[in-house]
N, C-alpha and C. Protein backbone atom coordinates (compact mmCIF):
# COMPACT_ATOMS: atom_id res chain seq x y z
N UNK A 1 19.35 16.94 -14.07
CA UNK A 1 18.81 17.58 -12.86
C UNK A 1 18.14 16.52 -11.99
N UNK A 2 18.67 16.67 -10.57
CA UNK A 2 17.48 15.55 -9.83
C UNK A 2 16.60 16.18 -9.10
N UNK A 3 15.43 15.74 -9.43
CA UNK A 3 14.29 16.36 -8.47
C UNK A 3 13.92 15.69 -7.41
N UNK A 4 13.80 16.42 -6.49
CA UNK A 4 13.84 15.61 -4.87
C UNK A 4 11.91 14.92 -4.89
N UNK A 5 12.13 13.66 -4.45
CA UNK A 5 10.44 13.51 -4.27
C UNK A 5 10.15 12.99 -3.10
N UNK A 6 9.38 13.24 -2.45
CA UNK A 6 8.83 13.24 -1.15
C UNK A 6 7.99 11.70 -0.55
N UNK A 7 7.80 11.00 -0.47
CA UNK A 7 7.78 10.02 -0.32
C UNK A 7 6.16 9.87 1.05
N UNK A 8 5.03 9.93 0.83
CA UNK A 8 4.46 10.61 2.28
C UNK A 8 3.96 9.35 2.89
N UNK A 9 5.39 9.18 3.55
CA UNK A 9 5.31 8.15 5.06
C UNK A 9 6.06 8.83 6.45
N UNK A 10 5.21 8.06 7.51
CA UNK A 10 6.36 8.19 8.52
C UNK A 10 7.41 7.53 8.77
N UNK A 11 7.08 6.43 8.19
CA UNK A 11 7.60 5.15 8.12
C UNK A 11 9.06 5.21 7.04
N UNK A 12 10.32 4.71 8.19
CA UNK A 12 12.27 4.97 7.19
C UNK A 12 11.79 3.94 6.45
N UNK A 13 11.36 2.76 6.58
CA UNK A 13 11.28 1.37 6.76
C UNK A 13 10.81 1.62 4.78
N UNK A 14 9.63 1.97 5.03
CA UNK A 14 8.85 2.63 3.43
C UNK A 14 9.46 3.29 2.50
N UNK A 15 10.15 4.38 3.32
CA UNK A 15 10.81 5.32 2.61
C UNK A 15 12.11 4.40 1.69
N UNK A 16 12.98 3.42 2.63
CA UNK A 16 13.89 2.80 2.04
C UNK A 16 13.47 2.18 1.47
N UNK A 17 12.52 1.36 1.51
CA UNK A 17 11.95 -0.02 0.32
C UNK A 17 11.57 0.98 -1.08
N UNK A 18 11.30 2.48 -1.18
CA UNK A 18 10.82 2.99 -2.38
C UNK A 18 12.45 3.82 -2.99
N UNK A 19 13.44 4.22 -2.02
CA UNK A 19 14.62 4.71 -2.13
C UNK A 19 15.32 3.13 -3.08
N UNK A 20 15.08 1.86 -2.68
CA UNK A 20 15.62 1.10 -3.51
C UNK A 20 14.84 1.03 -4.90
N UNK A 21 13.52 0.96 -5.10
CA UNK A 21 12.77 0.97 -6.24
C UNK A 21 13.02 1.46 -7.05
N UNK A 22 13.62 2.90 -6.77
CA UNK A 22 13.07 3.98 -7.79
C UNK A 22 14.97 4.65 -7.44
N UNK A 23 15.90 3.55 -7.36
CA UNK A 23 17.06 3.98 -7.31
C UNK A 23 17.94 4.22 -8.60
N UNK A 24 17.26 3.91 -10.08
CA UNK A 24 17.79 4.15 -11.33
C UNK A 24 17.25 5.34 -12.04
N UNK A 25 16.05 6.17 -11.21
CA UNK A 25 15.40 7.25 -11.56
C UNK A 25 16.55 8.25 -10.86
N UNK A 26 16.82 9.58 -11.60
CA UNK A 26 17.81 10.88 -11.71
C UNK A 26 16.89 11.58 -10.22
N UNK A 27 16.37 10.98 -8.73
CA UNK A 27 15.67 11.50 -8.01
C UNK A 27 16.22 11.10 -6.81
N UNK A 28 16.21 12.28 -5.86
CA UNK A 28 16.59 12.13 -4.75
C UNK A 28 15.24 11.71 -3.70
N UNK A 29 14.91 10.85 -2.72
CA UNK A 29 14.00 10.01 -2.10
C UNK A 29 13.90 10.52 -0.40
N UNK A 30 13.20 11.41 -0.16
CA UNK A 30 12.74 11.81 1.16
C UNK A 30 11.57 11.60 1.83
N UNK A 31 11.42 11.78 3.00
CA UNK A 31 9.90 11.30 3.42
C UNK A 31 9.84 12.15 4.57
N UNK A 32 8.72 12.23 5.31
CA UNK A 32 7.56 13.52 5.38
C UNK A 32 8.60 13.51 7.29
N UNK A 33 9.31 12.84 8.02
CA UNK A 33 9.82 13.09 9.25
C UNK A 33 11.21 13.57 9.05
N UNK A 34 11.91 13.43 7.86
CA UNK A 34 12.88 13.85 7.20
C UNK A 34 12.99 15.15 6.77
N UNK A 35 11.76 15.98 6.48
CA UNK A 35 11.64 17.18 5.78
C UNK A 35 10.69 17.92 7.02
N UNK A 36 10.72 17.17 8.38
CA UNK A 36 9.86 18.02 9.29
C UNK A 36 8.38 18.41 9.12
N UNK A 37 7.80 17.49 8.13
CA UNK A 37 6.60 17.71 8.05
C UNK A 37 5.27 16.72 9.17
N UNK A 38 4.71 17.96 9.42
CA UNK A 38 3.61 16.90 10.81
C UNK A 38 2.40 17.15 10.64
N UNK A 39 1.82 17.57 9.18
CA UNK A 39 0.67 17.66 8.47
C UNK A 39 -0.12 16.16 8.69
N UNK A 40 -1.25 16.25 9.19
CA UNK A 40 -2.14 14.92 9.34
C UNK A 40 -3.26 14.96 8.22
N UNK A 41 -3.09 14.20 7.14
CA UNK A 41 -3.84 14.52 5.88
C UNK A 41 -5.19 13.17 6.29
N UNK A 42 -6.58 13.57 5.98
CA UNK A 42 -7.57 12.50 6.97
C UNK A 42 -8.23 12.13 5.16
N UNK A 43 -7.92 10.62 5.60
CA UNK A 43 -8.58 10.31 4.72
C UNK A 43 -9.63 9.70 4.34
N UNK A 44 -10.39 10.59 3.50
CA UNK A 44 -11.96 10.39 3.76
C UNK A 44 -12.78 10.26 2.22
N UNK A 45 -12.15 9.39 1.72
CA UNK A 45 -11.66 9.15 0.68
C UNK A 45 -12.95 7.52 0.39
N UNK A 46 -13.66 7.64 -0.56
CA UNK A 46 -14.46 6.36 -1.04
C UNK A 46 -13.64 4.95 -1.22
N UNK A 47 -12.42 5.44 -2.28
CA UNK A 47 -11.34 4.08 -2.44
C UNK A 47 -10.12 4.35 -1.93
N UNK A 48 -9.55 3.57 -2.67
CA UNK A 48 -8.40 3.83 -2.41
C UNK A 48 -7.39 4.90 -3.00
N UNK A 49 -7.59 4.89 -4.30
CA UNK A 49 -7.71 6.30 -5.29
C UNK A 49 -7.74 7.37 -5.04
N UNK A 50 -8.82 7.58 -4.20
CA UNK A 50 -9.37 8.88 -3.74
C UNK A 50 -8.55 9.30 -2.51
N UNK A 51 -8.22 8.32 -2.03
CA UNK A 51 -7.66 8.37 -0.57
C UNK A 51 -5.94 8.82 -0.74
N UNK A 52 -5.63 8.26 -1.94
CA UNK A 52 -3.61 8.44 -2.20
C UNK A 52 -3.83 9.45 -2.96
N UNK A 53 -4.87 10.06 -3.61
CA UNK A 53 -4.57 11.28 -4.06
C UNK A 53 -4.82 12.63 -3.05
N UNK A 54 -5.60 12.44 -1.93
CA UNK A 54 -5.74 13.52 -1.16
C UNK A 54 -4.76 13.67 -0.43
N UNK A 55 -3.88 12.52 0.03
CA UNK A 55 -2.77 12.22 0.42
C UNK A 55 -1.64 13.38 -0.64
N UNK A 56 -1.57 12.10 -1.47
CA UNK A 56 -0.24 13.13 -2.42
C UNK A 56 -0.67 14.90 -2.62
N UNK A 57 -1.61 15.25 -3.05
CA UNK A 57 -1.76 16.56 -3.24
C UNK A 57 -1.38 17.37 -2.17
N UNK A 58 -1.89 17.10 -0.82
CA UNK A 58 -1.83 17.67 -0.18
C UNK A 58 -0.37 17.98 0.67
N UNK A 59 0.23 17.00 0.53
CA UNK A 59 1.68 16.85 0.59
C UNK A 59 2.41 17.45 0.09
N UNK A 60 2.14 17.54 -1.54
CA UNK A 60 2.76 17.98 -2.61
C UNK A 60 2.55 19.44 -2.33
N UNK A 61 1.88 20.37 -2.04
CA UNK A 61 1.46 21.42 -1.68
C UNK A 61 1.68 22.01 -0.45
N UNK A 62 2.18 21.18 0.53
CA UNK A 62 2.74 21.65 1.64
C UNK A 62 4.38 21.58 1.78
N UNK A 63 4.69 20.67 1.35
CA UNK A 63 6.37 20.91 0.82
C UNK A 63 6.88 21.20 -0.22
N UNK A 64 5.49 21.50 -1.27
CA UNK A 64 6.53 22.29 -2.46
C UNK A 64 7.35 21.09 -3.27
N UNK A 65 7.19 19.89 -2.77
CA UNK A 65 7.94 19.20 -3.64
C UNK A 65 7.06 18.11 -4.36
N UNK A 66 7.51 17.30 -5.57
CA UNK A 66 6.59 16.34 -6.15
C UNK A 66 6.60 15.01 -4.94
N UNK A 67 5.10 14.34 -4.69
CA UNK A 67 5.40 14.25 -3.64
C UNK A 67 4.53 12.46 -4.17
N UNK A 68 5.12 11.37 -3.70
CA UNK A 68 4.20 9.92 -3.93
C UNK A 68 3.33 9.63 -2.58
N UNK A 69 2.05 8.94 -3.21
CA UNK A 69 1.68 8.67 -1.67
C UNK A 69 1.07 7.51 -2.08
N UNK A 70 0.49 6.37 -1.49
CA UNK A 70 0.13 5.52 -1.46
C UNK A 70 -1.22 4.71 -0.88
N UNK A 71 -2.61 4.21 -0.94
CA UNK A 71 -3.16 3.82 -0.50
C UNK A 71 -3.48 2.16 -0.52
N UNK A 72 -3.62 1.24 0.37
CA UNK A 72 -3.62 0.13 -0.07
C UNK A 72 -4.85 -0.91 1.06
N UNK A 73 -5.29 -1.80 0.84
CA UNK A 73 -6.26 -2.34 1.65
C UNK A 73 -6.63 -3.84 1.02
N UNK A 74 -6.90 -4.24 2.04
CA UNK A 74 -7.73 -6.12 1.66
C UNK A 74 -9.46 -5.80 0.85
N UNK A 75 -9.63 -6.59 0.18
CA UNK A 75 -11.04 -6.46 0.05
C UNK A 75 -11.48 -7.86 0.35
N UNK A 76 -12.24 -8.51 0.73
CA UNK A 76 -12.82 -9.79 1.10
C UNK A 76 -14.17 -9.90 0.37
N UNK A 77 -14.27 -11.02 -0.52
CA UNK A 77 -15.34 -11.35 -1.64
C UNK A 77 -16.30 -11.73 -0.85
N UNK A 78 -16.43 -12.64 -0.11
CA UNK A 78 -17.82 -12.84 1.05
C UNK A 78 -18.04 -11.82 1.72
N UNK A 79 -17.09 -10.62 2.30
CA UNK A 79 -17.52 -9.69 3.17
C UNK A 79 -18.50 -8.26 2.40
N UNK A 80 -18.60 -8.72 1.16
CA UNK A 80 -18.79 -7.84 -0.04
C UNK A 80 -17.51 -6.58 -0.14
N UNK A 81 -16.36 -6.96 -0.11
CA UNK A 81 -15.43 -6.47 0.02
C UNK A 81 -14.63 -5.65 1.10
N UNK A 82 -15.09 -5.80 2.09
CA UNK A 82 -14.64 -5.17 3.40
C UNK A 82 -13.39 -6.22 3.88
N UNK A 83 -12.52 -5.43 4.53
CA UNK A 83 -12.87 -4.26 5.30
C UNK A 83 -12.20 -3.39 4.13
N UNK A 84 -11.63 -3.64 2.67
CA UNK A 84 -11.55 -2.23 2.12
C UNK A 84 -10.78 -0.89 2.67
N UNK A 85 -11.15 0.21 2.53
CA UNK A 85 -10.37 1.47 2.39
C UNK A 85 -10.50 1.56 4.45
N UNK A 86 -11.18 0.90 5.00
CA UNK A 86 -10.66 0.69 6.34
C UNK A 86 -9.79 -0.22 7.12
N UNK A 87 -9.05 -1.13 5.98
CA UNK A 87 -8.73 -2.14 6.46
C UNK A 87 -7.36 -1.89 7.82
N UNK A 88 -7.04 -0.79 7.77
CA UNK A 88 -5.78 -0.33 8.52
C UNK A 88 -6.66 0.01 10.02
N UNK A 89 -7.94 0.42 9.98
CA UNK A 89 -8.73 0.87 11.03
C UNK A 89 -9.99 -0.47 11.55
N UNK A 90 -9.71 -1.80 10.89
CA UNK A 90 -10.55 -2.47 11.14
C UNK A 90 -11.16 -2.70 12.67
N UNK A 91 -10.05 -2.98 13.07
CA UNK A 91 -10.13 -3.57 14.40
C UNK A 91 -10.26 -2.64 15.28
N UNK A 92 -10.62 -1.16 15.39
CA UNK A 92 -10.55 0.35 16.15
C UNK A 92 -9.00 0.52 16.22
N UNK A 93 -8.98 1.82 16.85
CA UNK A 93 -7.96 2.21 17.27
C UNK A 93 -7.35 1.57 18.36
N UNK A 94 -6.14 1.75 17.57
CA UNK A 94 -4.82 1.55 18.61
C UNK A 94 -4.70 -0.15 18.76
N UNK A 95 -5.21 -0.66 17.73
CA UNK A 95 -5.62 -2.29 17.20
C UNK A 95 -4.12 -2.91 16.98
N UNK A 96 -3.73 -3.80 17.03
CA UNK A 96 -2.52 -4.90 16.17
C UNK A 96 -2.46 -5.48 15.01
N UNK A 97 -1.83 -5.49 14.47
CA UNK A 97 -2.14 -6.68 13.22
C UNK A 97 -2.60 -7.51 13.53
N UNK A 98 -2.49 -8.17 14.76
CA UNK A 98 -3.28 -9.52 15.04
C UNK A 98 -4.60 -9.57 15.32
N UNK A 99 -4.65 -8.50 15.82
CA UNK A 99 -6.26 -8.04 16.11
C UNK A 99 -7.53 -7.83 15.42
N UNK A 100 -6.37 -7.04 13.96
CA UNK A 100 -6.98 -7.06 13.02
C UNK A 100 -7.16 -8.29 11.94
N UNK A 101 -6.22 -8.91 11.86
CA UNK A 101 -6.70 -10.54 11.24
C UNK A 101 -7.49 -11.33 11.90
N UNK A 102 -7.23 -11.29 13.22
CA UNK A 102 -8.28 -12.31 14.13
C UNK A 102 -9.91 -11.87 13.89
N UNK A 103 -10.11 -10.28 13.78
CA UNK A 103 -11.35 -10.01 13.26
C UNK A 103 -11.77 -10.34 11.81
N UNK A 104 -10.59 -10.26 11.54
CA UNK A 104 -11.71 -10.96 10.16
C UNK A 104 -11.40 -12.44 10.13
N UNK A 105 -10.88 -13.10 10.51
CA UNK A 105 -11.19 -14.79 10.60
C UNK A 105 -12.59 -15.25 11.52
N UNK A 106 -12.52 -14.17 12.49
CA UNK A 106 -14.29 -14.36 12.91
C UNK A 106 -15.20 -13.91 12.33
N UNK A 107 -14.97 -13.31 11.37
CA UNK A 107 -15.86 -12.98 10.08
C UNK A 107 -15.83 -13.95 9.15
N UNK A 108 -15.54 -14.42 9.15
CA UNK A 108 -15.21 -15.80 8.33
C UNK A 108 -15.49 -17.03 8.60
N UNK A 109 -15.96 -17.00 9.91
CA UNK A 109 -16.20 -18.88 10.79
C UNK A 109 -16.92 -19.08 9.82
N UNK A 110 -16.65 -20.46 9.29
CA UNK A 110 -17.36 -21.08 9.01
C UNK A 110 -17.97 -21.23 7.54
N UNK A 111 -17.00 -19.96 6.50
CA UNK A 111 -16.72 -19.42 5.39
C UNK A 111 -16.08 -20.83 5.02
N UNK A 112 -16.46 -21.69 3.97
CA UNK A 112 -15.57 -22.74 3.27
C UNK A 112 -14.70 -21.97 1.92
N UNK A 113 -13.60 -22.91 2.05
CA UNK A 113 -11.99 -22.29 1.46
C UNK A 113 -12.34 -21.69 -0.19
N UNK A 114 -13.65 -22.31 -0.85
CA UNK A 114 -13.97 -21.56 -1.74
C UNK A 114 -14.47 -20.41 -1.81
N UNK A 115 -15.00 -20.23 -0.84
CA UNK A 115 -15.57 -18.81 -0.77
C UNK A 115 -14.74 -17.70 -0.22
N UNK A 116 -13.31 -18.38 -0.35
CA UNK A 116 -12.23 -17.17 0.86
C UNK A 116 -11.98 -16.07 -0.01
N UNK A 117 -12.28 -15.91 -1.21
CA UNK A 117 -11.53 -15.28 -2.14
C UNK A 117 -11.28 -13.41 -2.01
N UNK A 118 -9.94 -13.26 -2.34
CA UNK A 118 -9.62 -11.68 -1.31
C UNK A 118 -8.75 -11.20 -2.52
N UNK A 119 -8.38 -10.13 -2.30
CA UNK A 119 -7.27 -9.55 -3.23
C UNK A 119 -6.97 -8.44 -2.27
N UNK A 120 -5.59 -7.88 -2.26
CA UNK A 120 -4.62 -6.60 -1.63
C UNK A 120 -4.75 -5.97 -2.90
N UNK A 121 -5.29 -4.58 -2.41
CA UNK A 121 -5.61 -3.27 -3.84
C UNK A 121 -4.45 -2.50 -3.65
N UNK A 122 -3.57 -1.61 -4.41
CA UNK A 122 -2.51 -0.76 -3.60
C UNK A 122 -3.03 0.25 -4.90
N UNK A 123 -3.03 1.41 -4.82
CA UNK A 123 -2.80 2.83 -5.63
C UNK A 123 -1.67 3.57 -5.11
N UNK A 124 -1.06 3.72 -5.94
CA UNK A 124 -0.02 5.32 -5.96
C UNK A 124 -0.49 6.17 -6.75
N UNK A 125 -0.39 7.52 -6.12
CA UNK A 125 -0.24 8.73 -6.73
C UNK A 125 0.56 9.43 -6.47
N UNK A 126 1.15 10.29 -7.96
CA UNK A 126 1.73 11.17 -7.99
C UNK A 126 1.51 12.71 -8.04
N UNK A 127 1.74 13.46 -7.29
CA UNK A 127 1.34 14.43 -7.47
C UNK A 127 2.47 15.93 -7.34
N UNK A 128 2.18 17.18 -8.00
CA UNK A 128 3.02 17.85 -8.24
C UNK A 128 2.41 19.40 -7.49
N UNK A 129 3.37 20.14 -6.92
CA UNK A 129 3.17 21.19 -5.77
C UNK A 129 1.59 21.79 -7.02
N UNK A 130 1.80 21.81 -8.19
CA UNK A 130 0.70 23.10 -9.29
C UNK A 130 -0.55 22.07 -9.45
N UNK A 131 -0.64 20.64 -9.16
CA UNK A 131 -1.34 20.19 -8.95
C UNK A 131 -1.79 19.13 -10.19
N UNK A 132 -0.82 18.66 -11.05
CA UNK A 132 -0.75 17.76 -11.45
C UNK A 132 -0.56 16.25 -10.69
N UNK A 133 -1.63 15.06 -11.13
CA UNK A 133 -1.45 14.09 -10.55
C UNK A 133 -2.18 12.99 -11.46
N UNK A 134 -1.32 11.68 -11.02
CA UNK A 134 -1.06 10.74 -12.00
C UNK A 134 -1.54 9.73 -10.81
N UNK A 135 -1.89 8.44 -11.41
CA UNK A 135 -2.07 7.33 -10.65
C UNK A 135 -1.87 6.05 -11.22
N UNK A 136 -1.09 4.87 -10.61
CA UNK A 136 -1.14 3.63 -10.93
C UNK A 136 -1.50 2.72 -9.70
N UNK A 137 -2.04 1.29 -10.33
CA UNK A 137 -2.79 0.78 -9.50
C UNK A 137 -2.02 -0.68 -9.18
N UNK A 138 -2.10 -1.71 -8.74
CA UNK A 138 -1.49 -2.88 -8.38
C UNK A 138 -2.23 -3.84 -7.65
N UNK A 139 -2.54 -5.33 -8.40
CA UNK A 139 -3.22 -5.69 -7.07
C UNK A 139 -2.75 -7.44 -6.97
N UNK A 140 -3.11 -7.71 -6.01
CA UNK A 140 -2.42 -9.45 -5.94
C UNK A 140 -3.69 -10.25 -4.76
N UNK A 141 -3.98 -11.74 -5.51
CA UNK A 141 -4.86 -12.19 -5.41
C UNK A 141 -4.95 -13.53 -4.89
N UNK A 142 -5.67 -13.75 -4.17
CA UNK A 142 -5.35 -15.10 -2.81
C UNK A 142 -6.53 -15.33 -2.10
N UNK A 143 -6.23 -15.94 -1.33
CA UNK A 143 -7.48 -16.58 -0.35
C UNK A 143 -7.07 -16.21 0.78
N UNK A 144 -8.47 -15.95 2.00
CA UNK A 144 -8.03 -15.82 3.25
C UNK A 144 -7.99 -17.13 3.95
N UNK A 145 -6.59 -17.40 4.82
CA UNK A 145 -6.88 -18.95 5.19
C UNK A 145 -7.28 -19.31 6.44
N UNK A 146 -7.50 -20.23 7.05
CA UNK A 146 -8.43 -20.47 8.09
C UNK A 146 -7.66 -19.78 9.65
N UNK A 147 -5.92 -19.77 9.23
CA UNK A 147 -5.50 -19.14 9.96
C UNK A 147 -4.00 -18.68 9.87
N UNK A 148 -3.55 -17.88 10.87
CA UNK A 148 -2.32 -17.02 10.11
C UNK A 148 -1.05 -18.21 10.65
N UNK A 149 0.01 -17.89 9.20
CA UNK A 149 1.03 -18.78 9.17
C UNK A 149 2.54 -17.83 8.69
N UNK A 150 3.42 -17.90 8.84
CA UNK A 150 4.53 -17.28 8.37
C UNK A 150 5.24 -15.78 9.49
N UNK A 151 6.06 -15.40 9.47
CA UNK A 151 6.64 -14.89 10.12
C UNK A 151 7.35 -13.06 9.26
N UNK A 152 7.32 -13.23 8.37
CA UNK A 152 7.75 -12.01 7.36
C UNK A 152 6.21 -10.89 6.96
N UNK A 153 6.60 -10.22 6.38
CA UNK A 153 5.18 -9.10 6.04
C UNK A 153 4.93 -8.63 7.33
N UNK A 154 3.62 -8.06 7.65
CA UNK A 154 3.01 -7.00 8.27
C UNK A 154 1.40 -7.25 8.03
N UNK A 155 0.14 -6.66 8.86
CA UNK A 155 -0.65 -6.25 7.83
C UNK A 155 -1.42 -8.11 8.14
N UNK A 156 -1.84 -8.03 7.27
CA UNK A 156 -2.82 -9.39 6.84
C UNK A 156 -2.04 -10.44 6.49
N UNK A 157 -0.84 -9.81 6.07
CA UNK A 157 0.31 -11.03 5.44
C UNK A 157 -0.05 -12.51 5.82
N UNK A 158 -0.23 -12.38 7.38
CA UNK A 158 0.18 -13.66 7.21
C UNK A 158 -1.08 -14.77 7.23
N UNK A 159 -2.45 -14.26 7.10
CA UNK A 159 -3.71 -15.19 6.63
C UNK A 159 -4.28 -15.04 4.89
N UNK A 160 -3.44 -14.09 4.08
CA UNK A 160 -3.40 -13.80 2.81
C UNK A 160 -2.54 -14.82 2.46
N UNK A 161 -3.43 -16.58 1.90
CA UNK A 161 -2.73 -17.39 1.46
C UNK A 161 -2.54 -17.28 -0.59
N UNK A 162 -1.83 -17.44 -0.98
CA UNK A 162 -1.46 -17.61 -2.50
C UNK A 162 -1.40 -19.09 -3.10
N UNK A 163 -2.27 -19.40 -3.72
CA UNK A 163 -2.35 -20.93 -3.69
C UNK A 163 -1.12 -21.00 -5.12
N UNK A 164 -0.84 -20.03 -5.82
CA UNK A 164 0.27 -20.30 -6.99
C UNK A 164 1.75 -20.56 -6.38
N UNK A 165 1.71 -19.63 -4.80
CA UNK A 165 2.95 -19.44 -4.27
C UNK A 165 3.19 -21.45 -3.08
N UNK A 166 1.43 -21.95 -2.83
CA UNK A 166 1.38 -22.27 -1.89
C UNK A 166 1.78 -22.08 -0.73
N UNK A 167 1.59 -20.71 -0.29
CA UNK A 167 2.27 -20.09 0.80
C UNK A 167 1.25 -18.58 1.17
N UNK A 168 1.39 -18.22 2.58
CA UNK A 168 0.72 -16.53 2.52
C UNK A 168 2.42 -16.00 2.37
N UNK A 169 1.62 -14.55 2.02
CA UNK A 169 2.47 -13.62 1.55
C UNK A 169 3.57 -13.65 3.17
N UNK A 170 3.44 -13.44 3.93
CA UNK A 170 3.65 -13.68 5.99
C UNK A 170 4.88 -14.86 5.19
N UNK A 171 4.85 -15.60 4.22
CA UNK A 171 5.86 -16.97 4.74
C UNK A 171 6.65 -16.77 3.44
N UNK A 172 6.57 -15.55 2.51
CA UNK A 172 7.49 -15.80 1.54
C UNK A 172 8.73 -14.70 2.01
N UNK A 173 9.67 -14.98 1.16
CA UNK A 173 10.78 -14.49 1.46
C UNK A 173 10.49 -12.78 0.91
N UNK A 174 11.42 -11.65 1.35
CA UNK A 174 10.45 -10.37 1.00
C UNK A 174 10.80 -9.86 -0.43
N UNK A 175 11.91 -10.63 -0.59
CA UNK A 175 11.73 -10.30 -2.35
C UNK A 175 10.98 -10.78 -3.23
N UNK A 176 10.45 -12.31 -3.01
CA UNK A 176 9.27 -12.73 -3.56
C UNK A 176 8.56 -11.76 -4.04
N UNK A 177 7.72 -11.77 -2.39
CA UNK A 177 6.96 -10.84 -1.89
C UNK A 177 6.68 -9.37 -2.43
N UNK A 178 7.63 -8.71 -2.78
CA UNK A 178 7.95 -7.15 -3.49
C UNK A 178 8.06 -7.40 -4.54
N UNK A 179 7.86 -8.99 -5.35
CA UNK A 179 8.08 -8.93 -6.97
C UNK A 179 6.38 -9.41 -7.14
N UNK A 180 5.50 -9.74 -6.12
CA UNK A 180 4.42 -10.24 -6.65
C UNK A 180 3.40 -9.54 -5.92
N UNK A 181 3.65 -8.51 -5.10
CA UNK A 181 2.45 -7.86 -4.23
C UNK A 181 1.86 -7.16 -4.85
N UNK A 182 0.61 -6.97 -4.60
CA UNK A 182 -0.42 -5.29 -4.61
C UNK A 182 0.83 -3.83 -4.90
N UNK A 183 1.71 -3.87 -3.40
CA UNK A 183 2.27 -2.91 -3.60
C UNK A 183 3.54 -2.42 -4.77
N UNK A 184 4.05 -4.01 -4.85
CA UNK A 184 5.12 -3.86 -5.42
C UNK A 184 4.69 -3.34 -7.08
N UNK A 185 3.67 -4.17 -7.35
CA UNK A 185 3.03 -4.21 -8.59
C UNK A 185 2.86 -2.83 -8.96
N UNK A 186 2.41 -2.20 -8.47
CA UNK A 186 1.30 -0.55 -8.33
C UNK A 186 2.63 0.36 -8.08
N UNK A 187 3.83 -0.03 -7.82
CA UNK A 187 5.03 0.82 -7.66
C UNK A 187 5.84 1.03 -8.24
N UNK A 188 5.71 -0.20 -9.05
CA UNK A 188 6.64 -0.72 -10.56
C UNK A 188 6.10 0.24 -11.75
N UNK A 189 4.57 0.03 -11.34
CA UNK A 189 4.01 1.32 -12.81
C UNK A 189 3.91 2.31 -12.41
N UNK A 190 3.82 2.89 -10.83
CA UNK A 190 4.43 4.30 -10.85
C UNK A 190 5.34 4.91 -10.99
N UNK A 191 6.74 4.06 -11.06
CA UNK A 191 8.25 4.50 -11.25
C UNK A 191 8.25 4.93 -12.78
N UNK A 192 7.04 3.73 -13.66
CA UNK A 192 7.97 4.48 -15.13
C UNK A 192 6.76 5.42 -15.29
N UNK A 193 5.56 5.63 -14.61
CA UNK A 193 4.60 7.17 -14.63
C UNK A 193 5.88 8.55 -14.76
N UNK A 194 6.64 8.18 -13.30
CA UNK A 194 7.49 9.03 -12.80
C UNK A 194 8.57 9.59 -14.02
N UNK A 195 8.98 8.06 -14.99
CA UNK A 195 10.16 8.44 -15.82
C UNK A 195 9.42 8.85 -16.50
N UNK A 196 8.06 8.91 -16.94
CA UNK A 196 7.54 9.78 -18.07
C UNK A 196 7.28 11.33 -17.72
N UNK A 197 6.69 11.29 -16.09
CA UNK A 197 7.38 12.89 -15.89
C UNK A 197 8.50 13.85 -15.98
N UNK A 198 9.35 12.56 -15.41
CA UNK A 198 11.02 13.46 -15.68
C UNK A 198 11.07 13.86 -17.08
N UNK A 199 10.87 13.05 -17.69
CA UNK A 199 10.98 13.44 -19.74
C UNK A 199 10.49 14.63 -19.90
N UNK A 200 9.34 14.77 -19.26
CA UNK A 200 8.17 16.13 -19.75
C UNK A 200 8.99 17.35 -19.83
């Protein structure tokens, strides 16, 4: 039997990068503009945790189907971890990625390269229309660098340097990238969460 799972992005772009992931699981892979859904779920959420599960439930409960959702954010060790579960809203609304890295490199003047230390958090949750829900976590760990380099990723990518990769995440190629990220990591242990649901 394949059970359809809902995927809660607007984003094809997401939807396909998790349609390839989770392409050996018996599941068909939809997402929330696909199934006509225009539910705005606000997340108000402490972590990130809190935030992909109000997400998935609420999803899961409005389409009736088992539904993944995702939360993910920078934390910055000098900033005492900010910007955190706002990192998508750093820079206000209607901000750029660039806008939003440039604010935190001016948060940073003058921060020496030891003290850059950052990590990308990602959570998935799973959650089911009766209200079962599962979570795995993922995270990948780097320095912020004095300034942005690389051309690939989204997001912070490209001042999130990896001193193992010698490179930011922005300059690796995207399969690297999807074998060593926050997200990829946190998606890998939600797929076999998932195969332990299908079993149930």
């Amino acid at each position: 039997m394949t059970h359809k799972l809902l995927i809660a992005t607007h984003n094809p772009g997401k939807a396909r990068e998790y349609r390839e992931l989770l392409a050996n699981l018996p599941i068909e892979v939809t997402y929330l503009d696909a199934e006509g859904i225009t539910l705005a779920v606000a997340e108000t959420g402490a972590t990130f945790a809190e935030n992909a599960q109000q997400k998935a439930l609420a999803y899961a409960r409005e389409a009736g189907l088992w539904t993944w959702a995702d939360d993910s954010g920078l934390e910055v060790d000098a900033l005492a971890g900010a910007p955190g579960v706002h990192s998508a809203r750093y820079a206000g609304p209607g901000a750029s990625d660039a806008d939003r890295y440039r604010k935190l490199l001016d948060a940073l003047a003058g921060v020496p390269w030891d003290q850059r230390t950052a990590r990308f958090r990602c959570v998935v949750a799973l959650a089911t229309p009766e209200g079962v829900i599962r979570t795995a976590a993922g995270k990948c760990e780097g320095i912020i660098a004095f300034g942005p380099a690389g051309e690939h990723g989204f997001g912070y990518d490209p001042v999130f340097y990896m001193p193992e990769q010698a490179a930011t995440l922005a300059q690796l190629p995207p399969e690297t990238k999807n074998r060593i990220s926050h997200r990829g990591r946190a998606a890998r242990a939600a797929a076999e969460l998932l195969r332990e649901m299908l079993r149930a």
